[in-house]
N, C-alpha and C. Protein backbone atom coordinates (compact mmCIF):
# COMPACT_ATOMS: atom_id res chain seq x y z
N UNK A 1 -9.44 -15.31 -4.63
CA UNK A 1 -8.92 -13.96 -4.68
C UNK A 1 -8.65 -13.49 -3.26
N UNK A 2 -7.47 -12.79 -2.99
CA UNK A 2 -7.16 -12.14 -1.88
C UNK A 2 -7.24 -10.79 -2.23
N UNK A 3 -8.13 -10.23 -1.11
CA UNK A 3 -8.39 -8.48 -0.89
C UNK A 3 -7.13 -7.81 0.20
N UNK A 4 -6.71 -6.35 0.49
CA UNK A 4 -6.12 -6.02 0.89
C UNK A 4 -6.01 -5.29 1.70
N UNK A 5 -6.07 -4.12 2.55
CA UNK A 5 -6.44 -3.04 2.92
C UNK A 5 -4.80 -2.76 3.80
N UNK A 6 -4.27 -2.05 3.04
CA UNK A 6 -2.85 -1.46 4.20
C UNK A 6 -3.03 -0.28 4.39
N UNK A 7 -2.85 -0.01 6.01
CA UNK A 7 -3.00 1.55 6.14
C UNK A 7 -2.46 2.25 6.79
N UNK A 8 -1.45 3.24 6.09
CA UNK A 8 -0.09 3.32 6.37
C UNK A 8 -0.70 5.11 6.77
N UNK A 9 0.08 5.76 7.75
CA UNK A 9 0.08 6.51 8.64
C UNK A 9 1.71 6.64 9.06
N UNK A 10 1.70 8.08 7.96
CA UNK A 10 2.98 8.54 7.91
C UNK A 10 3.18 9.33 9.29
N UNK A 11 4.85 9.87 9.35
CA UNK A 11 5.08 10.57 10.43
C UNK A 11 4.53 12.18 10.07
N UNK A 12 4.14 13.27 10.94
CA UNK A 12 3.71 14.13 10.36
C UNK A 12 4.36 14.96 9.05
N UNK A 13 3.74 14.92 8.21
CA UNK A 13 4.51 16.02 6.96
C UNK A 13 4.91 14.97 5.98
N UNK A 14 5.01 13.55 6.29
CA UNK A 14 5.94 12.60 5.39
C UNK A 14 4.98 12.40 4.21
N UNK A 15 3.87 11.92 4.58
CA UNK A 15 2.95 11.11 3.38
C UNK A 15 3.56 11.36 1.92
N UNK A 16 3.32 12.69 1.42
CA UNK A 16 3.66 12.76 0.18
C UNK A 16 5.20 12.12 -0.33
N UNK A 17 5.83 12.15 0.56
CA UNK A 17 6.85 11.78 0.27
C UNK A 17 7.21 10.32 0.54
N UNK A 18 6.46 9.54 1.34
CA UNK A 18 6.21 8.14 0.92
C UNK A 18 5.47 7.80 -0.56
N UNK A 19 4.20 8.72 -0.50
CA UNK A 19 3.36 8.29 -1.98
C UNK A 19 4.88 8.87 -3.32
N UNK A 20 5.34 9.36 -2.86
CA UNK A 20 6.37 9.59 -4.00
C UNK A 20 7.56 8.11 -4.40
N UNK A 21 7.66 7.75 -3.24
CA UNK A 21 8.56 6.47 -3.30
C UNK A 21 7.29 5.13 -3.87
N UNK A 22 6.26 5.45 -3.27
CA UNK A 22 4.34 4.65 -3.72
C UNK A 22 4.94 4.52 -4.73
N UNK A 23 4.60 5.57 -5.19
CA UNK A 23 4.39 6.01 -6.91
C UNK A 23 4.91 5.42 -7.79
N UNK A 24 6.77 5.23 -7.71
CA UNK A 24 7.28 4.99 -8.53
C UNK A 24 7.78 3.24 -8.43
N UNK A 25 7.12 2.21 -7.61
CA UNK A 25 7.22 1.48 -7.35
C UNK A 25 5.98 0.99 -7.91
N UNK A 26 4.92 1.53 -8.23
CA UNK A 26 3.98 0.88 -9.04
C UNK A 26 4.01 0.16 -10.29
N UNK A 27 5.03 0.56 -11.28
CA UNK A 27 5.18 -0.66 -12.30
C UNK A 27 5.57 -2.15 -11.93
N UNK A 28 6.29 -1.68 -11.05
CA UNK A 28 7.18 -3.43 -10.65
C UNK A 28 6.34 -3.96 -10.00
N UNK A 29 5.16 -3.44 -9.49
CA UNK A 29 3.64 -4.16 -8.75
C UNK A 29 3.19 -4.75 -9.71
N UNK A 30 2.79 -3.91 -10.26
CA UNK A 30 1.89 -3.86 -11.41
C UNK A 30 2.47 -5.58 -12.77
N UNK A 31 3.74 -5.38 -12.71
CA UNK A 31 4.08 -6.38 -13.56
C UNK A 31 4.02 -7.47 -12.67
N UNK A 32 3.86 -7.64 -11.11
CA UNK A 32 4.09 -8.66 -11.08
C UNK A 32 2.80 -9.77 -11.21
N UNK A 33 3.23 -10.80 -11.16
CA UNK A 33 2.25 -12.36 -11.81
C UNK A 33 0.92 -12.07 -10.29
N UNK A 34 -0.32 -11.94 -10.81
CA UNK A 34 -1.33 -11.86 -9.70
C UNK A 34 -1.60 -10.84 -9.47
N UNK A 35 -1.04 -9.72 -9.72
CA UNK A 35 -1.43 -8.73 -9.35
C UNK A 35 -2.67 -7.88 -9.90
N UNK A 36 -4.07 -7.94 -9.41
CA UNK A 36 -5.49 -7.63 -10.24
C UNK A 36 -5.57 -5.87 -9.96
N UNK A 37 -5.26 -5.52 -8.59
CA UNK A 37 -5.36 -3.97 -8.39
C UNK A 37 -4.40 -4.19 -6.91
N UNK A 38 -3.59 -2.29 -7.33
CA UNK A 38 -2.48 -2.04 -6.07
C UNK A 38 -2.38 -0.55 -6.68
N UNK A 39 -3.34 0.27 -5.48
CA UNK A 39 -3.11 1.68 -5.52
C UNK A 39 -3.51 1.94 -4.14
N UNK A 40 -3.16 3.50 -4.46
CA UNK A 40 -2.97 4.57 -2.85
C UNK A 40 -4.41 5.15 -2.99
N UNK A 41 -5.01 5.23 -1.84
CA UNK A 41 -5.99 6.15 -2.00
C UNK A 41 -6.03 7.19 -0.38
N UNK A 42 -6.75 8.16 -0.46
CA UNK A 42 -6.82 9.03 0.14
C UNK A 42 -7.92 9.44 0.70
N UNK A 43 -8.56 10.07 1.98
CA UNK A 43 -9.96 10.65 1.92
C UNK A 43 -10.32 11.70 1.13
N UNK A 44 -11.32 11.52 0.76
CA UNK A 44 -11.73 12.11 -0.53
C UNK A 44 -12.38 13.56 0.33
N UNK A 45 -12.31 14.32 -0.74
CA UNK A 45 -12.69 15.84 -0.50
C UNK A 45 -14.27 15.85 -0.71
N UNK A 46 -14.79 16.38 0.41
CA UNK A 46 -16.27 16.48 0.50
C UNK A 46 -17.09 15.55 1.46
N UNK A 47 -16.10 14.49 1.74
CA UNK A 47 -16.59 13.65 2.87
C UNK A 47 -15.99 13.61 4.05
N UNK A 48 -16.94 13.21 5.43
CA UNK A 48 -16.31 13.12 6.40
C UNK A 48 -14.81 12.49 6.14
N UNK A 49 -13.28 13.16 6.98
CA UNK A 49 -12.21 12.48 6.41
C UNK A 49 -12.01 11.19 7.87
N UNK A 50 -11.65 10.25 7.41
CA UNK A 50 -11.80 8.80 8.24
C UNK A 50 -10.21 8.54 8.80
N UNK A 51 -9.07 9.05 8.15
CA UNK A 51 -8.48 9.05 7.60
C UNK A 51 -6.59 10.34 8.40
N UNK A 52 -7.52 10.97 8.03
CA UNK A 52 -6.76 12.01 8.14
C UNK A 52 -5.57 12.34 7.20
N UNK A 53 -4.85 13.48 7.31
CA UNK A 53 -3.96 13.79 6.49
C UNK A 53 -2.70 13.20 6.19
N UNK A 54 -2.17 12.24 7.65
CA UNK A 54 -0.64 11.81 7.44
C UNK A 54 -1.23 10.34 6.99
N UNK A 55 -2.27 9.78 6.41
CA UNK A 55 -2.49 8.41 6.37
C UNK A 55 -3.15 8.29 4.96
N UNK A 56 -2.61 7.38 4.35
CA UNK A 56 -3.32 6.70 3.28
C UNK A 56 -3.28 5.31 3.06
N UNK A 57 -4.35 4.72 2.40
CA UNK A 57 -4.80 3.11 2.43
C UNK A 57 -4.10 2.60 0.81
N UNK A 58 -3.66 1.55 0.75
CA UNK A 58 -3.58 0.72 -0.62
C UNK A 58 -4.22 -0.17 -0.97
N UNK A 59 -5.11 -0.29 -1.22
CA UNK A 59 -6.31 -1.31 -2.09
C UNK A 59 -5.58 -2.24 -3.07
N UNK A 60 -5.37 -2.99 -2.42
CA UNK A 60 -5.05 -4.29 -2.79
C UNK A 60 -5.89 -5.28 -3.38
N UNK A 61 -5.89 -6.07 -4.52
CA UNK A 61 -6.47 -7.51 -4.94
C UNK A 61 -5.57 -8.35 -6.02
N UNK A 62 -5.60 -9.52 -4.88
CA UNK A 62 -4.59 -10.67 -5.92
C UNK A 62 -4.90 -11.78 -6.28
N UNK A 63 -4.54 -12.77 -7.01
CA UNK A 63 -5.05 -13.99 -7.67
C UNK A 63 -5.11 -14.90 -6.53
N UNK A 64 -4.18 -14.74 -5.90
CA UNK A 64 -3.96 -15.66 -4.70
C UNK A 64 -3.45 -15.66 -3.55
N UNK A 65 -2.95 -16.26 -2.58
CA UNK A 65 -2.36 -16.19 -1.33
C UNK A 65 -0.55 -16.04 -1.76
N UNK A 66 -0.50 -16.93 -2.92
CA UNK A 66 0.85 -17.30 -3.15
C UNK A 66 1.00 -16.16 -4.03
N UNK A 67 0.49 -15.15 -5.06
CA UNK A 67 0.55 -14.07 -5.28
C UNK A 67 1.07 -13.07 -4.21
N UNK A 68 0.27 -12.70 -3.69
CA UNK A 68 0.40 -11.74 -2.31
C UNK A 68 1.53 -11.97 -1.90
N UNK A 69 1.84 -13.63 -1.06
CA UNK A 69 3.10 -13.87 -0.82
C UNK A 69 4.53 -13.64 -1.32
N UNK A 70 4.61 -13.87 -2.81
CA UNK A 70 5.62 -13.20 -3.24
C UNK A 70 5.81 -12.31 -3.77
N UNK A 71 4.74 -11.02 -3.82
CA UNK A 71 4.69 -9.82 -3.73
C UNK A 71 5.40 -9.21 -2.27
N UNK A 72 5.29 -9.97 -1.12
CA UNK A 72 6.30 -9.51 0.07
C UNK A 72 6.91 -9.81 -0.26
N UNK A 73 7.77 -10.38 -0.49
CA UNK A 73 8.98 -11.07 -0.86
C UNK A 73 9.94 -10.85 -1.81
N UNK A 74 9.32 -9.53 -2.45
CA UNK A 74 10.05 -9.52 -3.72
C UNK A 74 10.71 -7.88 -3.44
N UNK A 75 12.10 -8.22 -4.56
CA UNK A 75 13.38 -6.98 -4.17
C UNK A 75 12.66 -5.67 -4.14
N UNK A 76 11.62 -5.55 -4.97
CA UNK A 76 11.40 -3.72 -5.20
C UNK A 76 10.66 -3.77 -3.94
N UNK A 77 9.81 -4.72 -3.41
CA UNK A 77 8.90 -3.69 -2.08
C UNK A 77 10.30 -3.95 -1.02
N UNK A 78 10.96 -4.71 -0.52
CA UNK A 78 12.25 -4.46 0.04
C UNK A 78 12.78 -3.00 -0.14
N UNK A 79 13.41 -2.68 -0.98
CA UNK A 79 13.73 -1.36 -1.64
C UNK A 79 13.00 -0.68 -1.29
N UNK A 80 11.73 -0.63 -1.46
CA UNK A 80 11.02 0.42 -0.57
C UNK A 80 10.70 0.59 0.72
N UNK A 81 10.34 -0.09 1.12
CA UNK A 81 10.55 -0.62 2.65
C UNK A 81 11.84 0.18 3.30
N UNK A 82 12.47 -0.09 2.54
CA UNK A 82 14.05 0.72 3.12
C UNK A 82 13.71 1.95 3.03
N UNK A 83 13.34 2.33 2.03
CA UNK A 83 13.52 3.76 1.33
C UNK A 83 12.51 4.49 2.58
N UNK A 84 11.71 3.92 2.47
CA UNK A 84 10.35 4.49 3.79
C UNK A 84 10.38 4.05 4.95
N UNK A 85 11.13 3.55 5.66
CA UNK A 85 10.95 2.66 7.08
C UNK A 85 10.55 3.68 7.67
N UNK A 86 12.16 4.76 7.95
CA UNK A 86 12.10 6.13 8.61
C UNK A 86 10.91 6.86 8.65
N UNK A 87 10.19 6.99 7.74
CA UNK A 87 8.77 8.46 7.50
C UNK A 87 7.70 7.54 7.61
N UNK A 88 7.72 6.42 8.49
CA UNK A 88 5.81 5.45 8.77
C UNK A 88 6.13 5.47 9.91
N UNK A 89 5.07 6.10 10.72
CA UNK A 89 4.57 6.04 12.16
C UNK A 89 3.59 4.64 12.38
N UNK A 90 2.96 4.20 11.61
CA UNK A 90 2.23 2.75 11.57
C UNK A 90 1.62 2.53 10.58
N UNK A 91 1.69 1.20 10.41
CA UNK A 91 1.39 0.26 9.41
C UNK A 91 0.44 -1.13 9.71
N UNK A 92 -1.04 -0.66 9.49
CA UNK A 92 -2.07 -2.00 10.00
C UNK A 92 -2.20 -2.59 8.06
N UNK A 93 -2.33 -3.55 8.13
CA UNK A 93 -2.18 -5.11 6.73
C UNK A 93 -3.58 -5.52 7.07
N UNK A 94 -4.76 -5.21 6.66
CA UNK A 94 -5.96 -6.50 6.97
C UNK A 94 -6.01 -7.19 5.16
N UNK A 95 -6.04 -8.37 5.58
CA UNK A 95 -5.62 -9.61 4.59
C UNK A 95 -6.94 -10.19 4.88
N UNK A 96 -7.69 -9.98 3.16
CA UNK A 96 -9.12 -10.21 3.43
C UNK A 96 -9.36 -11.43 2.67
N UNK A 97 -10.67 -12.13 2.28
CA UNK A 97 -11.03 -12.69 1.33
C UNK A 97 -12.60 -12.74 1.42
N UNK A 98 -13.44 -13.07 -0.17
CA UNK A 98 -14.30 -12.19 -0.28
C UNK A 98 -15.49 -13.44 0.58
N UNK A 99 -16.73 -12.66 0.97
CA UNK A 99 -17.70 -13.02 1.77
C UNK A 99 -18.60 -14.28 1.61
């Protein structure tokens, strides 16, 4: 199994409007072959925020390396990628596997 952690750090004001392009790109994740979990998360209210407001993480887990791999590779995250290049100030990928 491959773990995920992307942590994307919008330009100021953008986030929501990346998680909006997120959002609707989640079925075509979701269907693809390997894919165990792929969501957005946020700092949570009530805890120190780690995080801050223009940044949110995607929790990633896949069957495999070759999963993952053609999850980059494939037309809809392209498409988004486009759609969002403009509104990401940075983008750190830690590509885990378990202990």
């Amino acid at each position: 199994m491959i773990h995920v952690l992307a942590i994307i750090t919008a330009k100021p004001g953008m986030r929501e409007r990346i998680l909006e392009h997120f959002r609707a790109n989640l079925p075509a994740v979701h269907a693809e072959q390997g894919c165990i979990e792929y969501v957005p998360v946020v700092d949570a209210d009530g805890f120190p925020a780690l995080n801050g407001p223009d940044t949110f993480v995607v929790v990633e887990k896949w069957e495999s390396a070759d999963a993952l791999k053609a999850h980059a590779a494939s037309p809809h995250m392209a498409a988004y990628a486009a759609k969002t290049r403009d509104m990401i100030a940075s983008r750190k990928i830690h590509v885990l596997s378990p202990a």
